[in-house]
C-alpha atoms as a PDB file:
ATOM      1  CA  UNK A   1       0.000   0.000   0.000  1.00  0.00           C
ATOM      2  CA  UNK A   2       1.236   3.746  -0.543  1.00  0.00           C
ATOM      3  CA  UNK A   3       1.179   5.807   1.862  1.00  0.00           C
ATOM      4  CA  UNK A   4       1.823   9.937   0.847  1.00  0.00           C
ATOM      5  CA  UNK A   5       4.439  11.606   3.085  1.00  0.00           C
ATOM      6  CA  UNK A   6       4.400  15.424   1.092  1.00  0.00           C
ATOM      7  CA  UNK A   7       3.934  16.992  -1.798  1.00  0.00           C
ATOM      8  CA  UNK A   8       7.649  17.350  -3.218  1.00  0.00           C
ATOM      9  CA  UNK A   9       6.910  20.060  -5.461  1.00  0.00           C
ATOM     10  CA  UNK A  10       4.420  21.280  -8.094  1.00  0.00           C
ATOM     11  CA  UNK A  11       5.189  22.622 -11.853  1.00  0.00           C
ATOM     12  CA  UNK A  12       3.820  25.557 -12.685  1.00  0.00           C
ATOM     13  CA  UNK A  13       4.056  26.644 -16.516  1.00  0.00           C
ATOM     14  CA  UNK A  14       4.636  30.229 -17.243  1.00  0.00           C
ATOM     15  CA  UNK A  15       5.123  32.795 -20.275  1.00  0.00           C
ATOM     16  CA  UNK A  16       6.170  35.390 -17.418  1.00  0.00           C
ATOM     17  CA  UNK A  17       9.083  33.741 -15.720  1.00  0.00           C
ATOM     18  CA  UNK A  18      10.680  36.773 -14.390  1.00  0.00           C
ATOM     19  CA  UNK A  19       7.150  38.156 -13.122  1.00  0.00           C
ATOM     20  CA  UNK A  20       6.825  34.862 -11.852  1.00  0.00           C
ATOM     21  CA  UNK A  21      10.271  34.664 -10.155  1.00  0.00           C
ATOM     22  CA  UNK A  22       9.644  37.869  -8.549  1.00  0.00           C
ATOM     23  CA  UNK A  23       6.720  36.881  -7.392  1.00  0.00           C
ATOM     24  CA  UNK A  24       7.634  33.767  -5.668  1.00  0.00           C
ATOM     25  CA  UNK A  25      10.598  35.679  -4.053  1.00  0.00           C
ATOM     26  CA  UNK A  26      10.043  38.795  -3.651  1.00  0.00           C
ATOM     27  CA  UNK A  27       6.284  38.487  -2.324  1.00  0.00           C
ATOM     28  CA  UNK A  28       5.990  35.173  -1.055  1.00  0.00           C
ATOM     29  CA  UNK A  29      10.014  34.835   0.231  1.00  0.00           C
ATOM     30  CA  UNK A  30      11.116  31.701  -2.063  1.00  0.00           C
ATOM     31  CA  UNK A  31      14.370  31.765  -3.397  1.00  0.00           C
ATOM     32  CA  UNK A  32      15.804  30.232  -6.071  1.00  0.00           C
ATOM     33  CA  UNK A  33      17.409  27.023  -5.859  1.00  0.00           C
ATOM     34  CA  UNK A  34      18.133  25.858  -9.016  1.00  0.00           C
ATOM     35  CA  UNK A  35      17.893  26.916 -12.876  1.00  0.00           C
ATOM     36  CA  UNK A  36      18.685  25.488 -15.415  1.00  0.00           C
ATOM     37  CA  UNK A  37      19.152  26.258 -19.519  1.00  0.00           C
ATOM     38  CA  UNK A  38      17.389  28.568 -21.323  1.00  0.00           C
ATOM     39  CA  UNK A  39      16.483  25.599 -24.002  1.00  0.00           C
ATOM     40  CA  UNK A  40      15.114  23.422 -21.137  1.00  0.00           C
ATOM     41  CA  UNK A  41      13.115  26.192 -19.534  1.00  0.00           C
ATOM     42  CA  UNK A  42      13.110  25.073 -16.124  1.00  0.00           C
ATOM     43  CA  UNK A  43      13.881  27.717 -12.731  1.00  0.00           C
ATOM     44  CA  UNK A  44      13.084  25.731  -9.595  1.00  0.00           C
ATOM     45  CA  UNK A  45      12.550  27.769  -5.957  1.00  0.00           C
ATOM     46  CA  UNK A  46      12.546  26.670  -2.507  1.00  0.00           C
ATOM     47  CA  UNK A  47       9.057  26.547  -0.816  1.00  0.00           C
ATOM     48  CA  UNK A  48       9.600  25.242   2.813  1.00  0.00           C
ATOM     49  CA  UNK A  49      10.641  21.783   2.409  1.00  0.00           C
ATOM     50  CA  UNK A  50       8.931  21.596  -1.184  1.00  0.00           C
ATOM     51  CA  UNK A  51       9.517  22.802  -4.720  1.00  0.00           C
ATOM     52  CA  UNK A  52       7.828  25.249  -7.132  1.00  0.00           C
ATOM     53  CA  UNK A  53       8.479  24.692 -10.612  1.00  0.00           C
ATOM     54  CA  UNK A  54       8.183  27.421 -13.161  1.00  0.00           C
ATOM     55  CA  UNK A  55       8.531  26.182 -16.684  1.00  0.00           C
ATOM     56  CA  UNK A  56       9.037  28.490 -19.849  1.00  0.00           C
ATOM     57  CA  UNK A  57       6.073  27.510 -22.210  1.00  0.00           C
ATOM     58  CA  UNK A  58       8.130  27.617 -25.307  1.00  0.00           C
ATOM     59  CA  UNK A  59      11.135  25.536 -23.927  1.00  0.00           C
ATOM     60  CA  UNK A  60      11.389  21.897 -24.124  1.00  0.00           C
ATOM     61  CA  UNK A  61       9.761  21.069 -20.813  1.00  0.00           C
ATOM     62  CA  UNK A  62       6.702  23.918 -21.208  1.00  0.00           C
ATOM     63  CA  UNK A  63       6.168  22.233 -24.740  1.00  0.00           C
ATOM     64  CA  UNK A  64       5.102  19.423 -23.504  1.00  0.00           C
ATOM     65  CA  UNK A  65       2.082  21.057 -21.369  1.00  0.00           C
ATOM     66  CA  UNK A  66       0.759  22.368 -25.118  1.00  0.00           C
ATOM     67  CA  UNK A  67       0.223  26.031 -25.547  1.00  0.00           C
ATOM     68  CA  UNK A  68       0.216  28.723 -23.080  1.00  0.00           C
ATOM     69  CA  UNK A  69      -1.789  28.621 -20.373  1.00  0.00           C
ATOM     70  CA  UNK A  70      -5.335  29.740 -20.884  1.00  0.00           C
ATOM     71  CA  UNK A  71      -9.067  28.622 -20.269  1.00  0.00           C
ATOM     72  CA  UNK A  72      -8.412  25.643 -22.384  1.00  0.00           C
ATOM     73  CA  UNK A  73      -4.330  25.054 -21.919  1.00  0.00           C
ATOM     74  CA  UNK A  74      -2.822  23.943 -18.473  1.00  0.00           C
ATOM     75  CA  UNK A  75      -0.927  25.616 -16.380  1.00  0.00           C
ATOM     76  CA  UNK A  76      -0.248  22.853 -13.723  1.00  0.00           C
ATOM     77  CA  UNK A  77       2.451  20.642 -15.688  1.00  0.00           C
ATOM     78  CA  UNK A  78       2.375  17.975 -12.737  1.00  0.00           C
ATOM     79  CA  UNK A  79       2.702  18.073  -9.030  1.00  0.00           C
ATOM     80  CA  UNK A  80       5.109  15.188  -7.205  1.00  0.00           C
ATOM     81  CA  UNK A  81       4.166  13.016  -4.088  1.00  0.00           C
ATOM     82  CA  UNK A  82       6.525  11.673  -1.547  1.00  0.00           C
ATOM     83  CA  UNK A  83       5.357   8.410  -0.657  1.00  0.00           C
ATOM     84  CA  UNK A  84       6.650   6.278   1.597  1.00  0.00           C
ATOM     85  CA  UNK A  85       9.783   3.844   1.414  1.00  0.00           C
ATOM     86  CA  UNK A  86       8.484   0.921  -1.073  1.00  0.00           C
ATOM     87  CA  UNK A  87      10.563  -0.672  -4.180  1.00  0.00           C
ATOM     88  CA  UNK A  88       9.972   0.000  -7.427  1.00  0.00           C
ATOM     89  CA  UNK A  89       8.604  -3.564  -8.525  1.00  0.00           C
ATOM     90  CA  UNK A  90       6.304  -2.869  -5.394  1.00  0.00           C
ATOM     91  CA  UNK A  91       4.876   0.451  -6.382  1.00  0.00           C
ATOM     92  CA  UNK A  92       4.289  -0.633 -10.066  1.00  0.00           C
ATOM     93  CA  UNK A  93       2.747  -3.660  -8.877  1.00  0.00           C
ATOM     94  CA  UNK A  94       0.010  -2.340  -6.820  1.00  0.00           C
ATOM     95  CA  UNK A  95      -0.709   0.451  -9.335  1.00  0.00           C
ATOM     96  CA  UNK A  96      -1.006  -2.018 -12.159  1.00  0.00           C
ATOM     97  CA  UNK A  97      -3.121  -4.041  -9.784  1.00  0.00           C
ATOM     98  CA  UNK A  98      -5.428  -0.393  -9.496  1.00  0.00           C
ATOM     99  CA  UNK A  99      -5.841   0.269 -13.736  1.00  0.00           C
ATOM    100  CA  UNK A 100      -2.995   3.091 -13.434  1.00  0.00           C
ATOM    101  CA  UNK A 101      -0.331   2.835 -16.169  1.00  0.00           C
ATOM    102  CA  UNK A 102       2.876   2.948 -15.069  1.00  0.00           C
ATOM    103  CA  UNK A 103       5.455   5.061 -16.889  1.00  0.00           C
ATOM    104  CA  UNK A 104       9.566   3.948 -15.958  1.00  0.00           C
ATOM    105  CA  UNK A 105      11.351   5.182 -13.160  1.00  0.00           C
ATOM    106  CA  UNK A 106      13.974   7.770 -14.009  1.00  0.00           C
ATOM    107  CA  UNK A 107      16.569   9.792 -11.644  1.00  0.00           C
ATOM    108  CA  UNK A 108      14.599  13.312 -11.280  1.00  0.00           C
ATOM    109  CA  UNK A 109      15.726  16.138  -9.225  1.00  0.00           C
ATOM    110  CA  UNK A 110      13.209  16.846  -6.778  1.00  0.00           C
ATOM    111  CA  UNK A 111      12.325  18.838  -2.837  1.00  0.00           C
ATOM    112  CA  UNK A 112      14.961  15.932  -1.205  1.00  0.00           C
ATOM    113  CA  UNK A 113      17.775  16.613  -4.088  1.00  0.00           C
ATOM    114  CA  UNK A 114      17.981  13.391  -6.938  1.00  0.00           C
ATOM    115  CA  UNK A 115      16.144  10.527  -6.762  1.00  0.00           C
ATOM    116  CA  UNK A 116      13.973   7.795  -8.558  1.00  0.00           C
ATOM    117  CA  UNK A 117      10.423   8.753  -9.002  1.00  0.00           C
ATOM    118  CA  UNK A 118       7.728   7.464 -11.714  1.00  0.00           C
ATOM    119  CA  UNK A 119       4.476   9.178 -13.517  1.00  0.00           C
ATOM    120  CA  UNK A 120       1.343   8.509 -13.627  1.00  0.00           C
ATOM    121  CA  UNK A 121      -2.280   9.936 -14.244  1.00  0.00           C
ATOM    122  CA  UNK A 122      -5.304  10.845 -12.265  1.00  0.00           C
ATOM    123  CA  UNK A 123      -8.325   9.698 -13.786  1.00  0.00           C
ATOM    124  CA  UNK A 124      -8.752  13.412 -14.459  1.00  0.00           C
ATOM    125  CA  UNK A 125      -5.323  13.192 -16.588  1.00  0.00           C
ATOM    126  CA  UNK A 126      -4.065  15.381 -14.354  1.00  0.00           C
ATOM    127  CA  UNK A 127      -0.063  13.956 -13.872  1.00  0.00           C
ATOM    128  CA  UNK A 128       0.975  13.119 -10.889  1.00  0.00           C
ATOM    129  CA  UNK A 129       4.810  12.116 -10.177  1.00  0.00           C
ATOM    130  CA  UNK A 130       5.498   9.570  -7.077  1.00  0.00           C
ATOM    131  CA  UNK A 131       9.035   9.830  -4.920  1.00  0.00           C
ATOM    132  CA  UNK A 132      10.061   7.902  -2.274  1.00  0.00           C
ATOM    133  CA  UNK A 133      11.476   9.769   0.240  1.00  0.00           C
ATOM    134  CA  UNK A 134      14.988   9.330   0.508  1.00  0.00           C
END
């Protein structure tokens, strides 16, 4: 069984980053944390013991969301879980045994620093990443 532990961060897709940014910081006290190439689009900012995501819509990793966010585009790429301690075959086990498709685990950089997590969908399509804690 899984049991949720946090949310590890959310990913919010933007075609204001640096309204965004100073938002986050400036208003709400994140700071940055990490950022990485213009191409893949991606700025990531301490929240507490989580992650906010803001993703360039026109980079690689906003592309993927569609167009910019609007009444009928999203703006919430994902958010990630941390779920308890469990093993891979484990985790894809019981969500197989629930009708959830199970993407592959990859190394991801996340709230904890790198680790192993996997997507999936709610039945709303929304995407939702799982993390064991490390």
């Amino acid at each position: 069984m899984l049991e949720v532990l946090a949310i590890d961060h959310i990913v919010l897709r933007t075609t204001k980053l640096k309204d965004m940014i100073d938002f986050y910081t400036r208003v709400l006290g994140c700071s940055i944390e990490r950022e990485t190439t213009p191409e893949t689009g991606l700025t990531q900012l301490r929240a507490g013991s989580a992650l906010i995501d803001l993703v360039v819509v026109n980079s690689r990793l906003g592309a993927v969301g569609g167009g910019a966010p609007s009444k009928t585009e999203r703006n919430v790429d994902h958010f990630c879980l941390q779920i308890k301690s469990l093993s891979e075959p484990d985790i894809i086990n019981h969500l197989q045994l629930n009708g959830v498709a199970v993407g592959e685990f990859a190394s991801r950089y996340g709230a904890q620093g790198e680790g192993n997590s996997v997507y999936i969908q709610d039945p709303e399509g929304n995407g939702v990443e799982l993390r064991c804690r490390v």
